[in-house]
Every structure is written in structure tokens, then in C-alpha cells.
PDB file of N, CA and C in Angstrom:
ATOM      1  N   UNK A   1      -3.902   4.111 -23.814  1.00  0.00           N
ATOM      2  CA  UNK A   1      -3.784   5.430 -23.229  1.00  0.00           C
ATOM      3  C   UNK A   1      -3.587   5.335 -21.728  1.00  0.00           C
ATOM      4  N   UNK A   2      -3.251   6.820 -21.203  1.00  0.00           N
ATOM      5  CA  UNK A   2      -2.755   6.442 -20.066  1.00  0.00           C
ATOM      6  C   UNK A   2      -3.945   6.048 -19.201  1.00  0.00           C
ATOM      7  N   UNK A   3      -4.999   7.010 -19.267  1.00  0.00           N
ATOM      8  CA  UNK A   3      -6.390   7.073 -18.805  1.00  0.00           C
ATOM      9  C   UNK A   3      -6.663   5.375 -18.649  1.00  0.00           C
ATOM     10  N   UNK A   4      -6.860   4.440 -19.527  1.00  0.00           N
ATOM     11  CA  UNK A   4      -7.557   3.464 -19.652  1.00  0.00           C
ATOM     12  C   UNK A   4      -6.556   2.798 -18.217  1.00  0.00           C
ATOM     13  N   UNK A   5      -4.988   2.758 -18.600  1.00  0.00           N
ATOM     14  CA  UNK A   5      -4.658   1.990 -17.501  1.00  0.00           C
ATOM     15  C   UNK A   5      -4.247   2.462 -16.569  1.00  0.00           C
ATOM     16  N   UNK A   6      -4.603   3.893 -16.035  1.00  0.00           N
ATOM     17  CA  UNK A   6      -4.981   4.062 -14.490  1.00  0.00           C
ATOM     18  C   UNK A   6      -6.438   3.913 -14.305  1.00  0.00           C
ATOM     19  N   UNK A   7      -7.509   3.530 -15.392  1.00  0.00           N
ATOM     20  CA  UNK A   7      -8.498   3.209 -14.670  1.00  0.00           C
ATOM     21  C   UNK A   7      -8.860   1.663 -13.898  1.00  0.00           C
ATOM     22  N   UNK A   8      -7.904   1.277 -14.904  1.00  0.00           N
ATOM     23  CA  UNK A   8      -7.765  -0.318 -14.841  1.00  0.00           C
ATOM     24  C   UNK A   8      -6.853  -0.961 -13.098  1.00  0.00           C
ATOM     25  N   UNK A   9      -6.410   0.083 -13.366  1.00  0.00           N
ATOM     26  CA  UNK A   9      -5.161   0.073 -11.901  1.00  0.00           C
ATOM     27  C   UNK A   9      -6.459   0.134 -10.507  1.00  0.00           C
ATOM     28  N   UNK A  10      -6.969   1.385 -10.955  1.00  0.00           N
ATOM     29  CA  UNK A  10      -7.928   2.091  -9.652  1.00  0.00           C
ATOM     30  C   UNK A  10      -9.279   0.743  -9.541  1.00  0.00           C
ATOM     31  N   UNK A  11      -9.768   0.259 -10.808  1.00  0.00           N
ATOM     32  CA  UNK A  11     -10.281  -1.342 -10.714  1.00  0.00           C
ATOM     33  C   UNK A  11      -9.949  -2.109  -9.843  1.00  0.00           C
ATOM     34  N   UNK A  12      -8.380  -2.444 -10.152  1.00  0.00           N
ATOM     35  CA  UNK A  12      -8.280  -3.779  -9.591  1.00  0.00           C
ATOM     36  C   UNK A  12      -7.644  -3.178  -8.225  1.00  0.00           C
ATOM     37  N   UNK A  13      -8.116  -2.084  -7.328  1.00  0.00           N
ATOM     38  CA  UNK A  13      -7.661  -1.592  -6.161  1.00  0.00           C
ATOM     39  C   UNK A  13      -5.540  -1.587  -6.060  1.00  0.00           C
ATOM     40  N   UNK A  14      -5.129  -1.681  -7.111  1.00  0.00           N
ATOM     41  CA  UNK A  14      -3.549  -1.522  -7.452  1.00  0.00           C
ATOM     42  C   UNK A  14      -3.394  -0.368  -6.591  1.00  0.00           C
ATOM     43  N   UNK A  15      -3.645   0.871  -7.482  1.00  0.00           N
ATOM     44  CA  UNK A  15      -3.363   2.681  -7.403  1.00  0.00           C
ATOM     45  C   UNK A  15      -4.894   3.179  -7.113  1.00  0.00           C
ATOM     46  N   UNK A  16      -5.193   3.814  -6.333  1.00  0.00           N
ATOM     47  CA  UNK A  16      -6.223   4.386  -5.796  1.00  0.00           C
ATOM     48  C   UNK A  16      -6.072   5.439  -5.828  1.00  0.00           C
ATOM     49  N   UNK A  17      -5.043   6.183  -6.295  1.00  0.00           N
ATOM     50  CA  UNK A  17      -4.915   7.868  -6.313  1.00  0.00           C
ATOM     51  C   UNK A  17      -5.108   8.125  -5.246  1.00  0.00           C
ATOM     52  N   UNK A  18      -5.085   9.910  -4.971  1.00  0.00           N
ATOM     53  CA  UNK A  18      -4.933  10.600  -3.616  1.00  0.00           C
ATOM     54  C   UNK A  18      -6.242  10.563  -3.204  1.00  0.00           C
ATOM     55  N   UNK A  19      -7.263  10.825  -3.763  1.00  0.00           N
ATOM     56  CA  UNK A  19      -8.503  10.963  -3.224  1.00  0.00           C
ATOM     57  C   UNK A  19      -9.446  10.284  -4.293  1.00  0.00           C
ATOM     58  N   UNK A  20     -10.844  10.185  -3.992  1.00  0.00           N
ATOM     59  CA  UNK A  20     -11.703   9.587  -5.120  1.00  0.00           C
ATOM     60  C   UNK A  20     -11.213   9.976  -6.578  1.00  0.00           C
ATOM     61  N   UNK A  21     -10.877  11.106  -6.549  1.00  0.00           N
ATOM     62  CA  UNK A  21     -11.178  11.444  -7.840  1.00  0.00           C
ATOM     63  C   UNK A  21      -9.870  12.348  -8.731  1.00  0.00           C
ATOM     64  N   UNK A  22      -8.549  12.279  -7.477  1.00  0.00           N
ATOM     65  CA  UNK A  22      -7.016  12.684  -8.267  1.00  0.00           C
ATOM     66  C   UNK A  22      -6.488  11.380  -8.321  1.00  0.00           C
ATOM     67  N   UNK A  23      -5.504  11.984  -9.236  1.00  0.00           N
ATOM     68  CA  UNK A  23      -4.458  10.516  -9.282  1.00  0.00           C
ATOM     69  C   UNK A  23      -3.493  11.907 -10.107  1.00  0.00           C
ATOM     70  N   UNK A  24      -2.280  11.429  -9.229  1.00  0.00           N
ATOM     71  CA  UNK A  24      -1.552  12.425  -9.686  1.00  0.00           C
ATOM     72  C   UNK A  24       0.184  11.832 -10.085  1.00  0.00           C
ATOM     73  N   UNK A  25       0.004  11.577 -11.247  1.00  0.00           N
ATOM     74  CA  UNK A  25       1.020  10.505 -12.295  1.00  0.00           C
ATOM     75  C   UNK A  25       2.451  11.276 -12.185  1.00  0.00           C
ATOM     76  N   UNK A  26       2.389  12.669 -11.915  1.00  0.00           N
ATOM     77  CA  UNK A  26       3.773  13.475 -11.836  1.00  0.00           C
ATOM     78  C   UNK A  26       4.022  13.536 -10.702  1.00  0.00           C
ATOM     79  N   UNK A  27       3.547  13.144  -9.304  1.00  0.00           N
ATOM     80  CA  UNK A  27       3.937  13.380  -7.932  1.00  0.00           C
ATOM     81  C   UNK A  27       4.848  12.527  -7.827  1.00  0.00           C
ATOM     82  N   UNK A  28       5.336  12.622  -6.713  1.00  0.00           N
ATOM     83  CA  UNK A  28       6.494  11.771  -5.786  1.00  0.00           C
ATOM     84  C   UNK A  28       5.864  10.647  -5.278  1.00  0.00           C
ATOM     85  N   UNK A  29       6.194   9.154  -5.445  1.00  0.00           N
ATOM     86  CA  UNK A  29       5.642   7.835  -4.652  1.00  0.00           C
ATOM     87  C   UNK A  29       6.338   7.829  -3.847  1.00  0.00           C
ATOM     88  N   UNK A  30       6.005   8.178  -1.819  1.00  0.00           N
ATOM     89  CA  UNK A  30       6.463   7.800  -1.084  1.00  0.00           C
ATOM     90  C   UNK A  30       7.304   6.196  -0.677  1.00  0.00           C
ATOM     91  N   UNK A  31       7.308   5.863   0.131  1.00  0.00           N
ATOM     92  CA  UNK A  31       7.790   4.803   0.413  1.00  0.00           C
ATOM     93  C   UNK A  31       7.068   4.197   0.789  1.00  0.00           C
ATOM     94  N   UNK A  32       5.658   4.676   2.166  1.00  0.00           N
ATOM     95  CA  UNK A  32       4.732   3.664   1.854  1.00  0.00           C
ATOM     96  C   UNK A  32       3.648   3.216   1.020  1.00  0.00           C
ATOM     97  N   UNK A  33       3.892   4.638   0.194  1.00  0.00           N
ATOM     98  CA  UNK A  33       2.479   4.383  -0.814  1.00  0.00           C
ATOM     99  C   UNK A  33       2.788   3.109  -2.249  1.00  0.00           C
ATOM    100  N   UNK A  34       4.476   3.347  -1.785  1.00  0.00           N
ATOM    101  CA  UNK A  34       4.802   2.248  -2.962  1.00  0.00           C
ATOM    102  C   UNK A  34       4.840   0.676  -2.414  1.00  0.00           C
ATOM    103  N   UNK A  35       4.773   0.333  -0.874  1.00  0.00           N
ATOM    104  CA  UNK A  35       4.508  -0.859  -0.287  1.00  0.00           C
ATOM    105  C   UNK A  35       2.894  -1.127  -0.198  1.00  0.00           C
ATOM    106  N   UNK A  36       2.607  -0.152  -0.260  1.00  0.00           N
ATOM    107  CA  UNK A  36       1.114  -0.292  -0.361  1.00  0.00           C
ATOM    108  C   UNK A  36       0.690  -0.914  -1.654  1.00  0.00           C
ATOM    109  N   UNK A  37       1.396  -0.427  -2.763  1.00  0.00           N
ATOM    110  CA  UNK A  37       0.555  -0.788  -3.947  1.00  0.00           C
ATOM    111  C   UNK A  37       1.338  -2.347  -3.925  1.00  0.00           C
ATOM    112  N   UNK A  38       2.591  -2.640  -3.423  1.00  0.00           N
ATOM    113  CA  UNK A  38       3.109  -3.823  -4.000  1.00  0.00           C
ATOM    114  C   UNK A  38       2.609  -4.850  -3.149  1.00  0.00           C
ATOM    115  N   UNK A  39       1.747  -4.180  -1.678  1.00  0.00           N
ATOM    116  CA  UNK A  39       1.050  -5.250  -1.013  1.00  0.00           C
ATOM    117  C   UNK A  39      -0.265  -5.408  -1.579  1.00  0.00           C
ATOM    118  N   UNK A  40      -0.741  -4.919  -2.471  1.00  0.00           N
ATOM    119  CA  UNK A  40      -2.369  -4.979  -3.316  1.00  0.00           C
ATOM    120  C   UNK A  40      -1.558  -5.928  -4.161  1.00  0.00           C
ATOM    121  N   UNK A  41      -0.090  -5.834  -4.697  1.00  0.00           N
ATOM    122  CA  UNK A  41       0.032  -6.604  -6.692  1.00  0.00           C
ATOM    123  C   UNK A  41      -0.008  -8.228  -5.866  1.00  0.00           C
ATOM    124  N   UNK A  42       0.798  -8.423  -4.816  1.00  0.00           N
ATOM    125  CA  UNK A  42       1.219  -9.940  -3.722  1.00  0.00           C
ATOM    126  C   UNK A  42       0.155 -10.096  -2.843  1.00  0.00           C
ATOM    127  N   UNK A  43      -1.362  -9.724  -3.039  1.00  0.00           N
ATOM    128  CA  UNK A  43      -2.071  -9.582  -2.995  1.00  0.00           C
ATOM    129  C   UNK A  43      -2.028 -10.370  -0.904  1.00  0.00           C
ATOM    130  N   UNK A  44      -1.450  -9.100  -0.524  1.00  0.00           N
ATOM    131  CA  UNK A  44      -0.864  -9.309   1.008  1.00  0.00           C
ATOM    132  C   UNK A  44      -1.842  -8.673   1.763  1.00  0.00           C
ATOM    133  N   UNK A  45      -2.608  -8.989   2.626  1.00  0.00           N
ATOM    134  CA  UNK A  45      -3.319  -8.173   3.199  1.00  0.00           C
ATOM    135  C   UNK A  45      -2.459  -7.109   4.412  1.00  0.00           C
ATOM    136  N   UNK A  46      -2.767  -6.119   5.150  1.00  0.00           N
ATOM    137  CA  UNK A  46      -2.111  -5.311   6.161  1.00  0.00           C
ATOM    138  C   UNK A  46      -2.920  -6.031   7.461  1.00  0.00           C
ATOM    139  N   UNK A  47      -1.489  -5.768   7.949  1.00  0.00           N
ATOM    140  CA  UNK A  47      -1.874  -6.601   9.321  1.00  0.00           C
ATOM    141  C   UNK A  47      -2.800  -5.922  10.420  1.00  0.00           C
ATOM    142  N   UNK A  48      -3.428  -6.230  11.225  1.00  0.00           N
ATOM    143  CA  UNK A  48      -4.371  -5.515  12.014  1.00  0.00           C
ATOM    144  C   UNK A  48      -3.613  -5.345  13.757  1.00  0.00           C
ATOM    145  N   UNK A  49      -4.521  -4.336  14.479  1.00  0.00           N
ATOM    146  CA  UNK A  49      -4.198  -4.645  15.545  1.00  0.00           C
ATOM    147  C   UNK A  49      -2.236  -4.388  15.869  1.00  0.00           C
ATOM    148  N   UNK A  50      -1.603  -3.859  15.128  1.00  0.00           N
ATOM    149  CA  UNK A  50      -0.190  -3.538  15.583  1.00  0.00           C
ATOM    150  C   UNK A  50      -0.222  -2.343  16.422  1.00  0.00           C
ATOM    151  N   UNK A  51       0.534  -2.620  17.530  1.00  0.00           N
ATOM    152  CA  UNK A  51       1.093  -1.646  18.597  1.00  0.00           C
ATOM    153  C   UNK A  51       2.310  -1.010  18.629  1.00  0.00           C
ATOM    154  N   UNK A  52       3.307  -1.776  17.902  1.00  0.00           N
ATOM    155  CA  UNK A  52       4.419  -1.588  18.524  1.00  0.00           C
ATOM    156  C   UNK A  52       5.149  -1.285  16.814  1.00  0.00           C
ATOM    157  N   UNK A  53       6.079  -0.616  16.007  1.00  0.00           N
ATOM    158  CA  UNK A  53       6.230  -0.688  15.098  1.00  0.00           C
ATOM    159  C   UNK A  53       8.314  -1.618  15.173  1.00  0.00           C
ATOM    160  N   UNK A  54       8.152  -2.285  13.929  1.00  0.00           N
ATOM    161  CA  UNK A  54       9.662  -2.810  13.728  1.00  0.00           C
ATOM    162  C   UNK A  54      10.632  -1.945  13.472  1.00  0.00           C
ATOM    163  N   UNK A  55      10.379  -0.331  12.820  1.00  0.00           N
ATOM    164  CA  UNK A  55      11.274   0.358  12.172  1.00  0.00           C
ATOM    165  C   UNK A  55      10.973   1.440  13.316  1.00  0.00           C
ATOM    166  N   UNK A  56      11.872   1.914  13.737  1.00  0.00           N
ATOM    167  CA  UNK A  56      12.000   3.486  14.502  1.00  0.00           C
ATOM    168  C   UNK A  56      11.555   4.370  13.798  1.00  0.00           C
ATOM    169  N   UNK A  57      11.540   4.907  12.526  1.00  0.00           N
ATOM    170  CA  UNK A  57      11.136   5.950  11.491  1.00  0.00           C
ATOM    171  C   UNK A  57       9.985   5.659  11.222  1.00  0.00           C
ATOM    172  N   UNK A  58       8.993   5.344  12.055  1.00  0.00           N
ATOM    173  CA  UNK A  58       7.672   4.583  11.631  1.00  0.00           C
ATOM    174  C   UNK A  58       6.974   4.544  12.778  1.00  0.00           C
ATOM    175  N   UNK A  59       6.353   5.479  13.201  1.00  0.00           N
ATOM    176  CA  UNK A  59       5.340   5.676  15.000  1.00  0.00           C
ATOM    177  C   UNK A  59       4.313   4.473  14.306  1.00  0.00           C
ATOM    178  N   UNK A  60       3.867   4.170  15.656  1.00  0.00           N
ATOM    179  CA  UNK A  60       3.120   3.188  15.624  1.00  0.00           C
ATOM    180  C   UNK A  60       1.617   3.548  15.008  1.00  0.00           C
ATOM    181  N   UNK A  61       1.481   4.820  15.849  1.00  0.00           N
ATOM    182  CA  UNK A  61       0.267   5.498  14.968  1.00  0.00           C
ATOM    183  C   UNK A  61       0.301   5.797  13.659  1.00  0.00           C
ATOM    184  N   UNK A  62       1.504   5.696  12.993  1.00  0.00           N
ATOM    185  CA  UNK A  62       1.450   5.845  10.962  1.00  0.00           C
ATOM    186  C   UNK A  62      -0.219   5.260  10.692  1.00  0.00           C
ATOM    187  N   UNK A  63      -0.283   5.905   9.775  1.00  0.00           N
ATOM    188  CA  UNK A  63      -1.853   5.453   8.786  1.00  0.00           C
ATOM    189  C   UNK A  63      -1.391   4.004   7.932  1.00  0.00           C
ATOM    190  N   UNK A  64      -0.656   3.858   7.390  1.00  0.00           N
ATOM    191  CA  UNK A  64      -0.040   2.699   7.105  1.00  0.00           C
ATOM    192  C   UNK A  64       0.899   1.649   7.699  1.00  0.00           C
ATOM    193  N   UNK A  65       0.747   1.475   9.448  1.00  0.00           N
ATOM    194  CA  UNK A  65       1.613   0.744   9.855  1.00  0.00           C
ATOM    195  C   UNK A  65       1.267  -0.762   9.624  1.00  0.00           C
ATOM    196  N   UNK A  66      -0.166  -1.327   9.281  1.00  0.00           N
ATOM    197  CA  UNK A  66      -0.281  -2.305   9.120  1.00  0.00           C
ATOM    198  C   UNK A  66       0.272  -2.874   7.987  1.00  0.00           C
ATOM    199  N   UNK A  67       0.509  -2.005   6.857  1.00  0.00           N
ATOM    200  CA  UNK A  67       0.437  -2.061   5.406  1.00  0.00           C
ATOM    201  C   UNK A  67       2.070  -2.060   5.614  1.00  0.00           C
ATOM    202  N   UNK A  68       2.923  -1.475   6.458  1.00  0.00           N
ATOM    203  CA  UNK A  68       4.594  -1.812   6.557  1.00  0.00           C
ATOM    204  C   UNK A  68       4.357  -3.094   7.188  1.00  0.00           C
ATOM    205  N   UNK A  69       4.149  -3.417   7.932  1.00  0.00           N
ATOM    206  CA  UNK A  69       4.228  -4.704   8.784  1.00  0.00           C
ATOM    207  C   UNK A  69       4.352  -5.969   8.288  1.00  0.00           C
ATOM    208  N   UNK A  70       3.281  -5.700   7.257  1.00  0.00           N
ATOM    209  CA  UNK A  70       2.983  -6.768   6.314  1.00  0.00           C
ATOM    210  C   UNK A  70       3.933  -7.113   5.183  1.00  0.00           C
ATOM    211  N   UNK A  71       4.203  -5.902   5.054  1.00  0.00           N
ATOM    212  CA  UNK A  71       5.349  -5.996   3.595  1.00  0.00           C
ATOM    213  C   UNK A  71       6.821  -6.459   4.580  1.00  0.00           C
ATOM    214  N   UNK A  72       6.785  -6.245   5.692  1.00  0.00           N
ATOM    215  CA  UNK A  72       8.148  -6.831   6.237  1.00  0.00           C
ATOM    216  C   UNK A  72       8.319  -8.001   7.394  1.00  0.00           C
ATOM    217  N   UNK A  73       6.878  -8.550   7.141  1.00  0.00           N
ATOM    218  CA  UNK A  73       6.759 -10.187   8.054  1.00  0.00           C
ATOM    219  C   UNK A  73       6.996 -11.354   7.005  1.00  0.00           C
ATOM    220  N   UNK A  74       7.650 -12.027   7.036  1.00  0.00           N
ATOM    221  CA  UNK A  74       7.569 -13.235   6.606  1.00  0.00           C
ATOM    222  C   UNK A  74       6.947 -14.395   6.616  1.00  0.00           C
ATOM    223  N   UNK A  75       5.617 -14.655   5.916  1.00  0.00           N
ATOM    224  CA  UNK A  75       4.595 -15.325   5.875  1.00  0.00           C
ATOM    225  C   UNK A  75       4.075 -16.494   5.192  1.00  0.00           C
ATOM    226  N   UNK A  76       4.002 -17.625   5.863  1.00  0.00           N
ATOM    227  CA  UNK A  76       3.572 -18.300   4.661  1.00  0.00           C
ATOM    228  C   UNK A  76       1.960 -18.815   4.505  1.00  0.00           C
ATOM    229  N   UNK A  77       1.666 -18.531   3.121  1.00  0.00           N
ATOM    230  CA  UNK A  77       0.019 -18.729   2.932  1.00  0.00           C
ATOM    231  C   UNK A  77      -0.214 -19.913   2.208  1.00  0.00           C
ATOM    232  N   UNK A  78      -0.989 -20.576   2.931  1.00  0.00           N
ATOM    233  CA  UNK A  78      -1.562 -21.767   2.198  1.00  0.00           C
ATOM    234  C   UNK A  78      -2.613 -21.958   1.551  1.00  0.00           C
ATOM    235  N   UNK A  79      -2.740 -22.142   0.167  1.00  0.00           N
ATOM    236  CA  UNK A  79      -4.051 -21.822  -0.513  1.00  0.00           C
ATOM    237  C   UNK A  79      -4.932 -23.313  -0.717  1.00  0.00           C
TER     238      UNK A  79
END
């Protein structure tokens, strides 16, 4: 059911819905809310501390500028 695997999603911090307690399956996925979730699946952290943003359509103050940053630095992690 759908229930089980958006709870499973909101678990493994994937989809967090809009607030504690919506998740709203018929809305529109922005653009960063969909880098957001694909930086939780590549399990990428958001970068901290950014000032300056790479994209013009993107103030530096965005709520998610760390979470773009990250999805568009090229990184390599050594485990």
C-alpha cells in the first residue's frame, strides 16, 4: 500500500513530506525538493557555510542552497 511505503520513505529520511504530519502524493515536486530527496537516496550530505550561489536563479539565502551545491559539486568520497 501506498501508506506503508511513504512510511518507509519518511523512515529512511528519503521524503519527509511538507510538514510532520502531510505528505502530499498529488502536489507538484519542485526542483529542489527533488535534489533534495536524490541527495538523501546518494546519501550526499548539503554543504554548509555557502555564500555565494553557482546558479543565478538561486539567492544565496534559498533554504536549500546547501542541498543545490551539493547536488552540483563534484566530489569524491572515500570510504
Amino acid at each position: 500500500m501506498a501508506v506503508n511505503a511513504i512510511d518507509q520513505a519518511s523512515r529512511w529520511m528519503i521524503m519527509t513530506g511538507n510538514s510532520e504530519t502531510t505528505f502530499n502524493p498529488d502536489g507538484s515536486l519542485t526542483r529542489t525538493q527533488a535534489v533534495k530527496v536524490l541527495n538523501q537516496l546518494f546519501e550526499r550530505p548539503a554543504q554548509k557555510g555557502i555564500t555565494t550561489s553557482t546558479f543565478s536563479d538561486v539567492p544565496s539565502t534559498h533554504w536549500a542552497i546547501g542541498e543545490i551545491e551539493a547536488a552540483a559539486t563534484e566530489r569524491i568520497v572515500k570510504q
